[in-house]
Protein backbone atom coordinates (compact mmCIF):
# COMPACT_ATOMS: atom_id res chain seq x y z
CA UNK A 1 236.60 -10.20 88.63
CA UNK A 2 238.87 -13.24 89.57
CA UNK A 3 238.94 -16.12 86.74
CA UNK A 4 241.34 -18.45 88.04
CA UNK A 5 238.65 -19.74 90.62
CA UNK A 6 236.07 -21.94 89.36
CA UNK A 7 232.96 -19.91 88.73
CA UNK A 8 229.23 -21.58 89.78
CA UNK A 9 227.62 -21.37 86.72
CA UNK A 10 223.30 -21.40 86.38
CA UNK A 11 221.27 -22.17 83.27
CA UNK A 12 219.45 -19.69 81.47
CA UNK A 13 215.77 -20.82 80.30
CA UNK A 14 212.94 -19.32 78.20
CA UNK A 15 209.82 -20.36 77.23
CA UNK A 16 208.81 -19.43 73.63
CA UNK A 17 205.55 -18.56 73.19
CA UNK A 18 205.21 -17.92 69.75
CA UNK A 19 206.16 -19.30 66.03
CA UNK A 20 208.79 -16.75 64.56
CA UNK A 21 212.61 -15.90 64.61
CA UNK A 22 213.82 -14.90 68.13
CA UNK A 23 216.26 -12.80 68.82
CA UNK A 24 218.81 -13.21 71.79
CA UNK A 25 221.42 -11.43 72.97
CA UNK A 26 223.85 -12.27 76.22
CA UNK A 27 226.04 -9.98 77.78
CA UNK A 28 228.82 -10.25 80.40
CA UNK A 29 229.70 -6.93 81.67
CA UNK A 30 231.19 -4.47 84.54
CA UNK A 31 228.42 -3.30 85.77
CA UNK A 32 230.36 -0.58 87.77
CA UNK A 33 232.65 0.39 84.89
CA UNK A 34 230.07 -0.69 82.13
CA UNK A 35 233.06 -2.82 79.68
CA UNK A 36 231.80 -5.71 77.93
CA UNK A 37 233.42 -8.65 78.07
CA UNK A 38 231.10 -10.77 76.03
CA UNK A 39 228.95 -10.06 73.84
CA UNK A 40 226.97 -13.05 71.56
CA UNK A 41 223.53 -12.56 69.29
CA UNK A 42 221.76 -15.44 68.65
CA UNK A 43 218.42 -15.77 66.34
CA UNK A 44 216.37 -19.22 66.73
CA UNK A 45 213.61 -20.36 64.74
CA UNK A 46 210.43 -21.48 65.82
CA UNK A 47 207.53 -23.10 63.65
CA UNK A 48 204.49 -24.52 66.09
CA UNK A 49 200.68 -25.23 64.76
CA UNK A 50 200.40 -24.43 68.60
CA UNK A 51 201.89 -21.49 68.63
CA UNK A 52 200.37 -18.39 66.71
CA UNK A 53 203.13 -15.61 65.22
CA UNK A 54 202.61 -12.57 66.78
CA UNK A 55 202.25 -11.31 62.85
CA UNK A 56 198.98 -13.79 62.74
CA UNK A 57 197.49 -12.89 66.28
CA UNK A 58 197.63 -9.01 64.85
CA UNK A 59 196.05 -9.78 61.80
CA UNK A 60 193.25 -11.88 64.01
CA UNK A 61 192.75 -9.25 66.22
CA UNK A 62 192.08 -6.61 63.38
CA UNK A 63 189.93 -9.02 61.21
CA UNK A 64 187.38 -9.11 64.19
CA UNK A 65 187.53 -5.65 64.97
CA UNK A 66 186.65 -5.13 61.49
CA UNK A 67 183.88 -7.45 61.58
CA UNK A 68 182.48 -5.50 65.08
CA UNK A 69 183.08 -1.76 64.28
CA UNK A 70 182.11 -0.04 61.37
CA UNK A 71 185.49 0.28 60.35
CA UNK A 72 185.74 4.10 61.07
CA UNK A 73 189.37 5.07 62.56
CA UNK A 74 188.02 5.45 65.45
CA UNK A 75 185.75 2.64 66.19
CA UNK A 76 188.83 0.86 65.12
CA UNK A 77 191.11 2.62 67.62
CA UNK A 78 189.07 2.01 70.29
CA UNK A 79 188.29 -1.73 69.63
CA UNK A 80 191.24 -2.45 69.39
CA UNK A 81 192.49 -0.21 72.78
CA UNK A 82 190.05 -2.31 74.36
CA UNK A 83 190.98 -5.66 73.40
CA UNK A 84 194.19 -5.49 74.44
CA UNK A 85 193.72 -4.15 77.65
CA UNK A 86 191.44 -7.58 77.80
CA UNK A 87 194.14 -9.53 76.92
CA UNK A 88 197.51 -7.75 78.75
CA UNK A 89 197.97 -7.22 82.76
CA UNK A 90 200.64 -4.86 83.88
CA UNK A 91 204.22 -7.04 84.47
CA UNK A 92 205.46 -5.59 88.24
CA UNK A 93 208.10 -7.56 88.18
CA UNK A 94 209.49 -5.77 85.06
CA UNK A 95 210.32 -8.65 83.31
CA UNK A 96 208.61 -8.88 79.83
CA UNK A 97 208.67 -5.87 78.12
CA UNK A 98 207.67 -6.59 73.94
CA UNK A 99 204.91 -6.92 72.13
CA UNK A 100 205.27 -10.62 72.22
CA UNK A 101 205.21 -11.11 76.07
CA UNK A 102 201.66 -8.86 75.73
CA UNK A 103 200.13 -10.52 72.87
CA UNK A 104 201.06 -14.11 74.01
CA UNK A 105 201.91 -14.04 77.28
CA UNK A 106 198.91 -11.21 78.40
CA UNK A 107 202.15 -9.47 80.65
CA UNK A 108 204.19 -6.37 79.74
CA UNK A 109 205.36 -3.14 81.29
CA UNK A 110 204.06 0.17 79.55
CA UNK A 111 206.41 -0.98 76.73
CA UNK A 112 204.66 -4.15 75.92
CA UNK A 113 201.66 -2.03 76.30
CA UNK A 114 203.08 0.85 73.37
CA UNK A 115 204.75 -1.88 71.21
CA UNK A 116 201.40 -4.24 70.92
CA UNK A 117 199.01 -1.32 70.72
CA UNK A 118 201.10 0.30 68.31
CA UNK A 119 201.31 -2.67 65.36
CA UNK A 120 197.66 -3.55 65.96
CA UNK A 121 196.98 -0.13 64.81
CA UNK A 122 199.47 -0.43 61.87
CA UNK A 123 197.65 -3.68 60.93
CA UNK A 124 194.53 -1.54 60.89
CA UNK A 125 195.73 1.38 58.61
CA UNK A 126 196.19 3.52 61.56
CA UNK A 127 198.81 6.31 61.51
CA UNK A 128 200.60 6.26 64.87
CA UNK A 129 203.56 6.89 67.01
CA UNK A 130 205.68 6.12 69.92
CA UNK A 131 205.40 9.23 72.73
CA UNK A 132 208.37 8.64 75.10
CA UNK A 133 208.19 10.52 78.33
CA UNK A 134 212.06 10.37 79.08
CA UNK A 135 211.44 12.49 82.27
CA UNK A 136 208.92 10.27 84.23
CA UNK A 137 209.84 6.66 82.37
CA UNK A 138 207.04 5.70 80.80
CA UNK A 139 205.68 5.54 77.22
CA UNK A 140 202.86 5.54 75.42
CA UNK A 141 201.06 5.61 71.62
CA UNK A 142 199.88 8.80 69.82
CA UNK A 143 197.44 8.06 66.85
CA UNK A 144 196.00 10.03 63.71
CA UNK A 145 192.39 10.84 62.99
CA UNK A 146 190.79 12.78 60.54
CA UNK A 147 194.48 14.48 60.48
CA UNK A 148 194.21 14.85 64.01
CA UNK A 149 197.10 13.93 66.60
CA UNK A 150 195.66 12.00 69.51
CA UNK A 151 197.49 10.69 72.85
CA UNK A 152 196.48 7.71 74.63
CA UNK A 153 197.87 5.42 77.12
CA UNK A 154 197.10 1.63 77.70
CA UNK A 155 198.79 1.25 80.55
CA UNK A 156 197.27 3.74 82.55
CA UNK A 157 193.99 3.16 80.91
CA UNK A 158 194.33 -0.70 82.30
CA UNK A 159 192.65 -0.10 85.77
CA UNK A 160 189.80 -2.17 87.49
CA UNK A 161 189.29 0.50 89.89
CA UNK A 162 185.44 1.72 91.07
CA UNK A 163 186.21 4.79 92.55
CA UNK A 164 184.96 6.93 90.33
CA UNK A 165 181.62 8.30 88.04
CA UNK A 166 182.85 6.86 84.64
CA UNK A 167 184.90 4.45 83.25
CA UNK A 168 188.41 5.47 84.26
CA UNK A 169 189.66 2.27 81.63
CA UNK A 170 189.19 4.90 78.98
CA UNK A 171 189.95 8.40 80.60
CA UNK A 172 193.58 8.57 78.88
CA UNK A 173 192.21 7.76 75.19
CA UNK A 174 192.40 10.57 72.68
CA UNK A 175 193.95 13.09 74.84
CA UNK A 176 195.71 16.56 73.93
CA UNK A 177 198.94 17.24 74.94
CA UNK A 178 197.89 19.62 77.74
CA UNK A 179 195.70 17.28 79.55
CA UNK A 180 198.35 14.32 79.00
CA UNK A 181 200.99 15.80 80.75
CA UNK A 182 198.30 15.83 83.43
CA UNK A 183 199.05 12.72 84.28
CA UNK A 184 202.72 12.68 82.85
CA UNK A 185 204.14 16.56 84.42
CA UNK A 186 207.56 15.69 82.05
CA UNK A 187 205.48 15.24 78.65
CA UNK A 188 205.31 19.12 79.33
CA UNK A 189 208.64 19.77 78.78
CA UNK A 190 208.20 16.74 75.39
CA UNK A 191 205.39 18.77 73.75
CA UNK A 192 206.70 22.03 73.97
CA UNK A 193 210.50 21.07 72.89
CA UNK A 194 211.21 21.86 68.71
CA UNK A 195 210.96 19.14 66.42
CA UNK A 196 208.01 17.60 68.46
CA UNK A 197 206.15 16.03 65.43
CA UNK A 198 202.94 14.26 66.91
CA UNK A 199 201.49 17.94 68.67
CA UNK A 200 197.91 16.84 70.05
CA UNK A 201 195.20 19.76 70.61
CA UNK A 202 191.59 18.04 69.81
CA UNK A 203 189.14 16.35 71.77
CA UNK A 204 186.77 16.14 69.06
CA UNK A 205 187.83 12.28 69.07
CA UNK A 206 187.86 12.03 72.91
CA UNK A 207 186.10 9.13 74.10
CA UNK A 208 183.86 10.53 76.53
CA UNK A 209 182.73 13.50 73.93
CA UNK A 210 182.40 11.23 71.20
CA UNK A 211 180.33 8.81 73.74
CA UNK A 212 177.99 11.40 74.70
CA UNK A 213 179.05 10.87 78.07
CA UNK A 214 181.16 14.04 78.51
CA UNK A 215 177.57 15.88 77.66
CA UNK A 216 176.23 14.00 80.40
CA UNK A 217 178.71 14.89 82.82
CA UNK A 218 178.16 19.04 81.71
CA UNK A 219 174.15 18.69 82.31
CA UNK A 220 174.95 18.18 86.01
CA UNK A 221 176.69 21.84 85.86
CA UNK A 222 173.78 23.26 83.68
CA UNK A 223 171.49 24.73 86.40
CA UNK A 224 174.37 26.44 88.26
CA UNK A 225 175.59 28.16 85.37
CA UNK A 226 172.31 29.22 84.13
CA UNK A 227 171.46 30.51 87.36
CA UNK A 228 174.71 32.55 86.99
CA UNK A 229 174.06 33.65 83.54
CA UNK A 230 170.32 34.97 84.34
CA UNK A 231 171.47 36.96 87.31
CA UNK A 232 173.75 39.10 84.35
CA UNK A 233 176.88 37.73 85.86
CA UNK A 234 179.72 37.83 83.49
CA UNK A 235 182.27 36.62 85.38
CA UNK A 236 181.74 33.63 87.93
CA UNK A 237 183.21 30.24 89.52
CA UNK A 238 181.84 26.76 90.14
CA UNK A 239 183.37 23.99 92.46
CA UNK A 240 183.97 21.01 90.68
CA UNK A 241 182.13 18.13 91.79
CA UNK A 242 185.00 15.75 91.56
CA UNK A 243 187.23 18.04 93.65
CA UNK A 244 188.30 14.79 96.24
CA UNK A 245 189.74 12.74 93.08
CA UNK A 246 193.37 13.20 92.31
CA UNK A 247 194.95 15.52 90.37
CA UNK A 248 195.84 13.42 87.48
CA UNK A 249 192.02 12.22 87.52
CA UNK A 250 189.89 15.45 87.60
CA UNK A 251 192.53 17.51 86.03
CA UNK A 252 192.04 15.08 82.57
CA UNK A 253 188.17 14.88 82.90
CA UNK A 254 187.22 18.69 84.21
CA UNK A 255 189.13 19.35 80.59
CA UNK A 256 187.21 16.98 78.90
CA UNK A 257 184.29 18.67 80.50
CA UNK A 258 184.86 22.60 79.93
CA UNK A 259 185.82 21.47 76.21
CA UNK A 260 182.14 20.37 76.27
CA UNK A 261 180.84 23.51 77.84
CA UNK A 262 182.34 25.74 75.44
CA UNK A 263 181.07 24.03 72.60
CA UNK A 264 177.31 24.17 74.04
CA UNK A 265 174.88 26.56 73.67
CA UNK A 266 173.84 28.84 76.01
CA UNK A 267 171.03 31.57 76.16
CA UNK A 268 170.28 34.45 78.64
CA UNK A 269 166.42 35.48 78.17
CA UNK A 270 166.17 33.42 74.68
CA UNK A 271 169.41 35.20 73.25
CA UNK A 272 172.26 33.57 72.94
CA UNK A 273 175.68 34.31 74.68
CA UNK A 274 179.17 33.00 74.43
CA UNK A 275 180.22 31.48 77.31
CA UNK A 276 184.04 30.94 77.63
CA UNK A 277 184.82 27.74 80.71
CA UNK A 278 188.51 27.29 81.46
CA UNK A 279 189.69 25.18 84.18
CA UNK A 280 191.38 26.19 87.51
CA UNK A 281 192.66 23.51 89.77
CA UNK A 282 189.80 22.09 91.34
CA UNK A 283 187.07 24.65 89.76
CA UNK A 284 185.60 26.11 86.29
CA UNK A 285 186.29 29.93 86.05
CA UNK A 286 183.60 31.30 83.55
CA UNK A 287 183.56 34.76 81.21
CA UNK A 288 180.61 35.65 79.37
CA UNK A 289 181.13 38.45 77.12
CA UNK A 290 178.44 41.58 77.66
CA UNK A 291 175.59 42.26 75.56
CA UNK A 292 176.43 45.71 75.60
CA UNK A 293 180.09 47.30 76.39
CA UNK A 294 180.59 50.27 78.23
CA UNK A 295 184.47 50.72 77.17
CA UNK A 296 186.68 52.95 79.62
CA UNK A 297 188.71 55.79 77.99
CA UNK A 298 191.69 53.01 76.58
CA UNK A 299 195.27 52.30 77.41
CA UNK A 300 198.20 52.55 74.65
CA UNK A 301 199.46 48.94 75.29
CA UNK A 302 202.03 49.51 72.26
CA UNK A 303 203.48 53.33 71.77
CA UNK A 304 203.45 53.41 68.14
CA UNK A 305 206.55 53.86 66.50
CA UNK A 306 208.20 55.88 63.60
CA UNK A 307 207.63 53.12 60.91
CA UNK A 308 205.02 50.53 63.23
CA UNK A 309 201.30 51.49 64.24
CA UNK A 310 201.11 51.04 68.15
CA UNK A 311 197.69 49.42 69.87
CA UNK A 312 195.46 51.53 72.51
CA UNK A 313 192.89 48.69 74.06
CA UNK A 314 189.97 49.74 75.96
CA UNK A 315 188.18 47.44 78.89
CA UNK A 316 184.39 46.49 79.21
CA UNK A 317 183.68 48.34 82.52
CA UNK A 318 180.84 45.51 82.72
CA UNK A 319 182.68 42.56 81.37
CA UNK A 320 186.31 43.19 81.50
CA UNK A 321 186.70 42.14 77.88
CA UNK A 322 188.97 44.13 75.88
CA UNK A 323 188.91 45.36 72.01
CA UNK A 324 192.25 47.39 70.46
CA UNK A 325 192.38 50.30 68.17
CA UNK A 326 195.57 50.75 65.93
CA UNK A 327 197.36 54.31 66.19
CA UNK A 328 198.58 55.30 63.08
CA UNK A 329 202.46 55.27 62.55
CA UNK A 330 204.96 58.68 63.73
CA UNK A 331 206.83 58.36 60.69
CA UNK A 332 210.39 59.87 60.95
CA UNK A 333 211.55 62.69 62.78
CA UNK A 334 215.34 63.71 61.13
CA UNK A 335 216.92 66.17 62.75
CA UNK A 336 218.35 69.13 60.84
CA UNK A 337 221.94 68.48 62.54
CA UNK A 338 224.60 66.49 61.08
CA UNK A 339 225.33 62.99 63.86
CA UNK A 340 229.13 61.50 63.46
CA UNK A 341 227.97 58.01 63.24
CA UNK A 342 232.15 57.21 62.92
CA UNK A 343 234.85 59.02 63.58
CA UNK A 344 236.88 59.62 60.50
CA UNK A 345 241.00 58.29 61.36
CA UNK A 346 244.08 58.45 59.54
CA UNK A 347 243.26 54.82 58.56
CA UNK A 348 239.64 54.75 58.00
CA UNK A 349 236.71 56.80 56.39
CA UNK A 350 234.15 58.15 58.89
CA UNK A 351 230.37 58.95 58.04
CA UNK A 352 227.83 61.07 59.51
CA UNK A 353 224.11 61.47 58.67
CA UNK A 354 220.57 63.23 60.31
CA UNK A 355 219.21 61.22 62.83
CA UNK A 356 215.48 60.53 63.07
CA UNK A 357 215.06 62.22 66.54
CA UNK A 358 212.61 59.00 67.53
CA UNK A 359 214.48 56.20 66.81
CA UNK A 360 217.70 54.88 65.02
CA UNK A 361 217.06 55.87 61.06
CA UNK A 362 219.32 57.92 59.73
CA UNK A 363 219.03 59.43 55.73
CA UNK A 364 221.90 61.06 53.87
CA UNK A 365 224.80 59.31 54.60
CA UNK A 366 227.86 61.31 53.97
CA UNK A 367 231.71 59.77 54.17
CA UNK A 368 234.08 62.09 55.87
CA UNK A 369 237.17 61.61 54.28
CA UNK A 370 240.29 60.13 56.08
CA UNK A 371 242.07 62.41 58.30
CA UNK A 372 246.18 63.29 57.78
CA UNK A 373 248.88 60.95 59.88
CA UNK A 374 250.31 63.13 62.15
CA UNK A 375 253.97 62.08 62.09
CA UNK A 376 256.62 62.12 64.67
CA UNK A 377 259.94 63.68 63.89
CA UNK A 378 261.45 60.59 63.03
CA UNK A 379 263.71 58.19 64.06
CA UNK A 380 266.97 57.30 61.91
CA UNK A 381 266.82 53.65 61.39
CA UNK A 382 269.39 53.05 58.77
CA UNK A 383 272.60 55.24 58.71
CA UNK A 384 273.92 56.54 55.37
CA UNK A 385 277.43 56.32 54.49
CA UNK A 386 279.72 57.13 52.11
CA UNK A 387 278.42 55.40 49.49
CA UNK A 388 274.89 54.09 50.93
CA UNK A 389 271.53 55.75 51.50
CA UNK A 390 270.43 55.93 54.81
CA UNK A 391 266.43 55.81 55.79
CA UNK A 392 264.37 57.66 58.38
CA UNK A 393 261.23 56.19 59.52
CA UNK A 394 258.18 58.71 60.60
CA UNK A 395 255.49 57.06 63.18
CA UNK A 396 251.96 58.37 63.17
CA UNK A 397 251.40 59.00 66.52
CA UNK A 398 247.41 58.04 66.46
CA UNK A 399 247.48 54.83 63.98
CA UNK A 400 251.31 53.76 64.62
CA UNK A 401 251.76 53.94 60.74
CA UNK A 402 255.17 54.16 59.63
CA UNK A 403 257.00 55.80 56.90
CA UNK A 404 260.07 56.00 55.36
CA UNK A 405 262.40 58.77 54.09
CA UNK A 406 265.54 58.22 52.00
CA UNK A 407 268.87 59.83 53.77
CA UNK A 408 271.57 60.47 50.92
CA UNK A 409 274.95 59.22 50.58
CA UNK A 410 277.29 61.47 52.01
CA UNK A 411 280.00 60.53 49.73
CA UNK A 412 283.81 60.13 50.26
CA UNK A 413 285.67 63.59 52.90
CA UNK A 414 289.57 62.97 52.06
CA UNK A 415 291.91 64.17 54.33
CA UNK A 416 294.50 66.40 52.90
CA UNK A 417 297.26 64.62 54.83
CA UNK A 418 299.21 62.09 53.73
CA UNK A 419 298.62 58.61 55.71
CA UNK A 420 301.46 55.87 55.05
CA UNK A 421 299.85 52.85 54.54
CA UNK A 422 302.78 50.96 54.05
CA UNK A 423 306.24 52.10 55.05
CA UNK A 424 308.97 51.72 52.71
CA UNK A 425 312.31 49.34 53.44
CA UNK A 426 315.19 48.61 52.10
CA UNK A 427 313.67 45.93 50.96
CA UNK A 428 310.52 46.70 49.27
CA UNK A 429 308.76 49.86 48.23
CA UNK A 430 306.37 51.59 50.55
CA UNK A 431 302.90 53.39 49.86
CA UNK A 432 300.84 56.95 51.06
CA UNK A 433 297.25 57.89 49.95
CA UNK A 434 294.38 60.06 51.45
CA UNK A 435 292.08 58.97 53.76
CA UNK A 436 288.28 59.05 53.39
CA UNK A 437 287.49 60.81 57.07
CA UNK A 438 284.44 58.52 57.59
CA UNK A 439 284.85 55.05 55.91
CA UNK A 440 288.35 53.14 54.81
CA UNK A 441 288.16 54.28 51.37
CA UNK A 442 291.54 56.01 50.10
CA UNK A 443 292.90 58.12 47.06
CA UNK A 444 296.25 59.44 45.41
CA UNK A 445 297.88 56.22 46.51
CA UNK A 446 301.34 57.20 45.70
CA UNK A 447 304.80 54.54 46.18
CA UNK A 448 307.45 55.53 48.45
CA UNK A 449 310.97 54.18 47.12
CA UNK A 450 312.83 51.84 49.13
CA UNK A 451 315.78 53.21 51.00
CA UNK A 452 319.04 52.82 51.02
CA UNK A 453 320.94 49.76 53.52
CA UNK A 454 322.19 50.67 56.62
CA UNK A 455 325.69 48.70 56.77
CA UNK A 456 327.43 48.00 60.47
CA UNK A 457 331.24 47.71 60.49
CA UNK A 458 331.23 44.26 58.80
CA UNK A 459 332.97 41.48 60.55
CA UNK A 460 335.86 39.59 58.84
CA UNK A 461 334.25 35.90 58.17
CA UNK A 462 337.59 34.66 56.89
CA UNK A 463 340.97 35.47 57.03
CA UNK A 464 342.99 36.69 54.19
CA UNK A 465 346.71 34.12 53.47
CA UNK A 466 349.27 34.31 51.50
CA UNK A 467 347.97 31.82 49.12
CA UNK A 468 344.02 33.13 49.38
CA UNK A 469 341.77 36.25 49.56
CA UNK A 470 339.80 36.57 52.77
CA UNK A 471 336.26 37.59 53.24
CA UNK A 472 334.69 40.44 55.29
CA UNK A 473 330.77 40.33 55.63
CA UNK A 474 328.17 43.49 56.29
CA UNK A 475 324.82 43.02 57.54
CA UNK A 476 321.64 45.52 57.31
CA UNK A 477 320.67 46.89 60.67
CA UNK A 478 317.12 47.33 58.99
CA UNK A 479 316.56 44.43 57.15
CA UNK A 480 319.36 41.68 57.79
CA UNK A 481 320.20 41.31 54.37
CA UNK A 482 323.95 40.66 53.92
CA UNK A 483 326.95 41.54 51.29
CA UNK A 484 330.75 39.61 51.52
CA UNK A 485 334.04 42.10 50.74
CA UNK A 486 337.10 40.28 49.94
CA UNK A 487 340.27 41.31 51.65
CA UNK A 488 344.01 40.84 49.79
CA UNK A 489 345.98 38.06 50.40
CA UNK A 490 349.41 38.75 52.41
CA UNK A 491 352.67 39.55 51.32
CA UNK A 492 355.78 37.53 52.44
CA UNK A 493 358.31 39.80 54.01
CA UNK A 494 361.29 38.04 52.58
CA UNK A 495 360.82 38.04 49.04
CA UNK A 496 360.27 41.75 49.42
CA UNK A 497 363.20 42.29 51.04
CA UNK A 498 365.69 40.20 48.08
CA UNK A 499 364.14 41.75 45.44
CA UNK A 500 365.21 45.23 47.03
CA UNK A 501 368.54 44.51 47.09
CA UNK A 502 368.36 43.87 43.74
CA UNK A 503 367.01 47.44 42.42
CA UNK A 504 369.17 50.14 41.96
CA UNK A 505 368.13 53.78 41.64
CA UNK A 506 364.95 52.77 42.43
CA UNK A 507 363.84 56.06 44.11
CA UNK A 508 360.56 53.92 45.08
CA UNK A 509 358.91 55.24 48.09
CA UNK A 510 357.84 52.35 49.56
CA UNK A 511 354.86 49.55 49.23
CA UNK A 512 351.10 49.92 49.37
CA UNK A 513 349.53 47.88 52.06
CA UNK A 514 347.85 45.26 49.93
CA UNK A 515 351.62 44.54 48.26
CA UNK A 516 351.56 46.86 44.89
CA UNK A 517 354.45 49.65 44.99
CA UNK A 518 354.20 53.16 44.60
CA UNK A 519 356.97 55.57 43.84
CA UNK A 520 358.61 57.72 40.84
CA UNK A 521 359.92 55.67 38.53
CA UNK A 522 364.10 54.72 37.65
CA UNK A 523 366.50 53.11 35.55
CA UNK A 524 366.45 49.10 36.75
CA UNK A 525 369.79 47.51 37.08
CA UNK A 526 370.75 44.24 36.46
C-alpha cells in the first residue's frame, strides 16, 4: 500500500432502522496478509417514537402469539416460525446478516434468520439453540419441547414454491438430526461429534404428525401394504410416490412418513402385527415379524469365553427375524505346568504361574529368585603400591554390573646394596641408604665423611725479600678451595760472610737454606 499519494476517499452510510445502541466497527486491513492497520469501535445511540427497538418488536410479536395460540410450546414455536418467515425475505446479496436487518428491515441471510427466530423464542420461554453447520455454511435454531431437542430451519423453510403435495414452508420444522442432515450432508459429521449437546431424535412434535397431515400422507400407502400383509408377506417394498422430488425433499418427508407407519396399527385377519417401515432411498422396505417362528438350528455369534457367556442366535426360516440364547461361561482351564511369565536375571526377580489353557489368567504366582552375576576375571583398574591398595573390578557379563576387589599394599622390597645418594667432597659430607625396588622410598641412610683435599704443586703468589716473607698458594683439584704458605725472607750474602771472619773455632758446618746455622758447637772469640 503506497501512502504518500493522495488516496480517493468514499463515504460510508447507514440507515438505522431501529431505536437502540449500535454498534460499529471499521477496519483497514491486508487482505492478502490479513494485518490490521486500523481498527476503531464506535456505539451510537438512537431514540425514535418512529422507530421500534428490536427488544419491543420481540415482545410485540410474542404478546400476539400469545393472544392466537393456546400458549402450548409448540403452538408458540410455530406461530412464531411463521411470522417471521411473513415478515423476513432471504438477503442474496449477503449484506444484512442480524436480527435487526430481519426484524426491521424484513432481509437477512440464514443468520438473520437464526438470530431473530432464536430471541423471539427466548421472549416466549422457549429453550433453544444455535446449530452451526460449519461444513456446508449455514445455520439454523434447535428448540426444546416437552424435554425434547427439535431442529428447524427458517431459511429453508422460507419457500413460495408449488411443486409439491404439502406445504414445503414447514417441511424443516421439528426435525431429528438424521433427517436434518438430509438437507445439510455436514450436520452428519455435527451430530455425531462428542460434546454435541442439542441431539434431536423425535418427531412426536413434527409439524406434519402433529397436523394430522403426515397420517394423511400414510393412508395413500394403506391399501398396498395391506395387500402385502394379507398375502403373509413378511418382508416387502413399496415405491415411494414422491420418488421425482429431490433428495433433500422426499428424503425429510418419506421419514416423516415411515415414523407414522410404525406408529399405526396394523392387522392381518383381525390380529394385530408389528409392522417395522424404514426408508431406502426412494422406497419403504417393510418387516413384519411372523406369527409363528420356525427357528433354524442357531449360529454361536459370540464363542463364550472362560469368565463371559457367549450368544448362539437362531433365524425365523419364515421371517428372518432373529432371537439369541446365552451359553453359559467355560470357566478356567489352568494347566498343571508351571509358564515363565519373566525370566528371572541377575538384576531382576522373575515369576512364573499355571496358565488357563483358554485364555490369559494365570493363578499361583510364584517369584523366581534373582539369578548369580556371572563375573569376568577381572580387570585391574587401580594398581597397588608400596604403600596403597590397589582395586580390581569384576564385570557381569549378562547385566554389565561391576564389582570391586581390594588389591593389598605390597609394602616397601629394599635392595641390599648400597645406593649413594649423595657423594661425599671435600667439602661437605656425602650420604648411602637402601633402595625400595619399586617406589623411591629409602632406609639405613648412613653419612659418608668428607675427604681429604687434593693439593697441586702450589704456585708462588709473591715473592719472598729480604725485608718480607713471600707467599705460596695451593688450590683443590676437587673443590677449588685454596690455602697460602709463606716462604722465608732472603739472606744477604755479605753480612754472612763478615760475621765469619769473625768466628773462630767455629767448627760450624755451614747454613740452612732459610738463613739459621747448623753445626757442633765452639768456643766464640772475640
Amino acid at each position: 500500500m503506497i501512502y504518500t499519494n493522495e488516496c480517493s476517499s468514499h463515504d460510508y452510510t447507514f440507515t438505522m432502522m431501529a431505536s437502540g445502541t449500535y454498534h460499529f466497527r471499521f477496519y483497514v486491513m491486508d487482505n492478502t496478509t490479513g494485518i490490521y492497520f486500523l481498527k476503531t469501535d464506535t456505539f451510537i445511540q438512537v431514540s425514535s417514537p418512529n422507530y421500534s427497538s428490536v427488544n419491543s418488536i420481540v415482545q410485540s410479536a410474542v404478546a400476539q402469539c400469545n393472544a392466537e395460540t393456546d400458549s402450548s410450546d409448540y403452538a408458540k414455536a410455530l406461530w412464531l416460525h411463521d411470522w417471521l418467515l411473513n415478515k423476513l425475505d432471504y438477503d442474496k446479496s449477503l449484506k444484512w446478516s442480524s436480527a435487526e436487518s430481519a426484524l426491521t428491515r424484513g432481509l437477512g441471510t440464514c443468520q438473520s434468520y437464526e438470530s431473530a427466530y432464536s430471541k423471539l423464542l427466548t421472549a416466549a420461554g422457549i429453550e433453544n439453540a444455535e446449530t452451526r453447520d460449519t461444513y456446508d455454511g449455514h445455520t439454523w435454531n434447535a428448540f426444546k419441547i416437552n424435554g425434547e431437542w427439535y431442529q428447524v430451519d427458517c431459511t429453508w423453510d422460507d419457500s413460495n414454491d408449488d411443486w409439491y403435495n404439502f406445504d414445503e414452508r414447514r417441511l424443516y420444522f421439528g426435525l431429528t438430526d438424521e433427517l436434518m442432515s438430509i438437507a445439510h450432508p455436514g450436520h452428519a459429521k455435527i451430530y455425531t461429534a462428542a460434546g454435541y449437546a442439542t441431539r434431536s431424535t423425535s418427531l412426536a412434535n413434527n409439524y406434519f404428525v402433529k397436523s394430522g397431515e403426515a397420517a394423511k400422507w400414510v393412508a395413500s400407502y394403506k391399501d398396498r401394504i395391506q395387500e402385502n400383509l394379507n398375502a403373509g408377506k413378511t418382508q416387502f417394498s413399496i415405491t415411494a410416490d414422491n420418488a421425482a422430488y429431490p433428495e433433500s425433499i422426499y428424503g425429510i418427508q418419506n421419514g416423516i412418513i415411515a415414523y407414522v407407519m410404525n406408529t399405526t396399527d396394523w392387522y392381518v385377519n383381525g390380529k394385530k402385527v408389528d409392522l417395522v417401515a424404514k426408508t431406502n432411498g426412494a422406497q419403504f422396505d417393510f418387516t413384519v415379524p411372523c406369527t409363528k417362528h420356525k427357528w433354524d438350528e442357531g449360529k454361536i455369534t459370540t464363542e463364550p469365553t472362560c469368565e463371559k457367556e457367549g450368544i448362539k442366535t437362531y433365524t425365523c426360516k419364515n421371517c428372518q427375524t432373529t432371537k439369541t440364547e446365552s451359553i453359559k461361561a467355560l470357566g478356567h482351564n489352568y494347566s498343571n505346568d508351571w509358564t515363565i511369565d519373566q525370566e528371572a536375571t541377575c538384576q531382576q526377580e522373575g515369576s512364573k504361574s499355571h496358565h488357563c489353557t483358554r485364555c490369559d489368567s494365570k493363578i499361583d504366582v510364584t517369584v523366581i529368585p534373582k539369578t548369580s552375576h556371572n563375573w569376568d576375571p577381572g580387570v585391574i583398574t587401580t594398581k597397588a603400591t608400596c604403600t596403597k591398595d590397589g582395586v580390581k573390578t569384576y564385570t557381569c557379563r549378562d547385566c554389565k554390573t561391576t564389582k570391586t576387589e581390594v588389591i593389598k599394599a605390597l609394602g616397601h622390597d629394599y635392595s641390599s646394596s648400597w645406593t649413594i645418594d649423595k657423594a661425599a667432597t671435600c667439602t661437605n659430607e656425602g650420604s648411602k641408604s637402601h633402595h625400595c625396588t619399586r617406589c623411591n622410598s629409602k632406609a639405613d641412610v648412613t653419612v659418608i665423611p668428607k675427604i681429604s683435599h687434593s693439593w697441586d704443586k702450589g704456585t708462588i703468589i709473591k715473592n719472598p725479600t729480604y725485608s718480607e716473607t713471600g707467599v705460596k698458594r695451593y688450590t683443590c683439584t676437587k673443590c677449588g678451595n685454596t690455602k697460602d704458605e709463606s716462604i722465608a725472607k732472603l739472606v744477604d750474602d755479605r753480612a754472612s760472610i763478615l760475621y765469619k771472619t769473625h768466628v773462630q773455632d767455629i767448627g760450624w758446618q755451614g747454613w740452612k737454606s732459610n738463613g739459621t746455622m747448623s753445626g757442633t758447637s765452639g768456643h766464640q772469640k772475640d
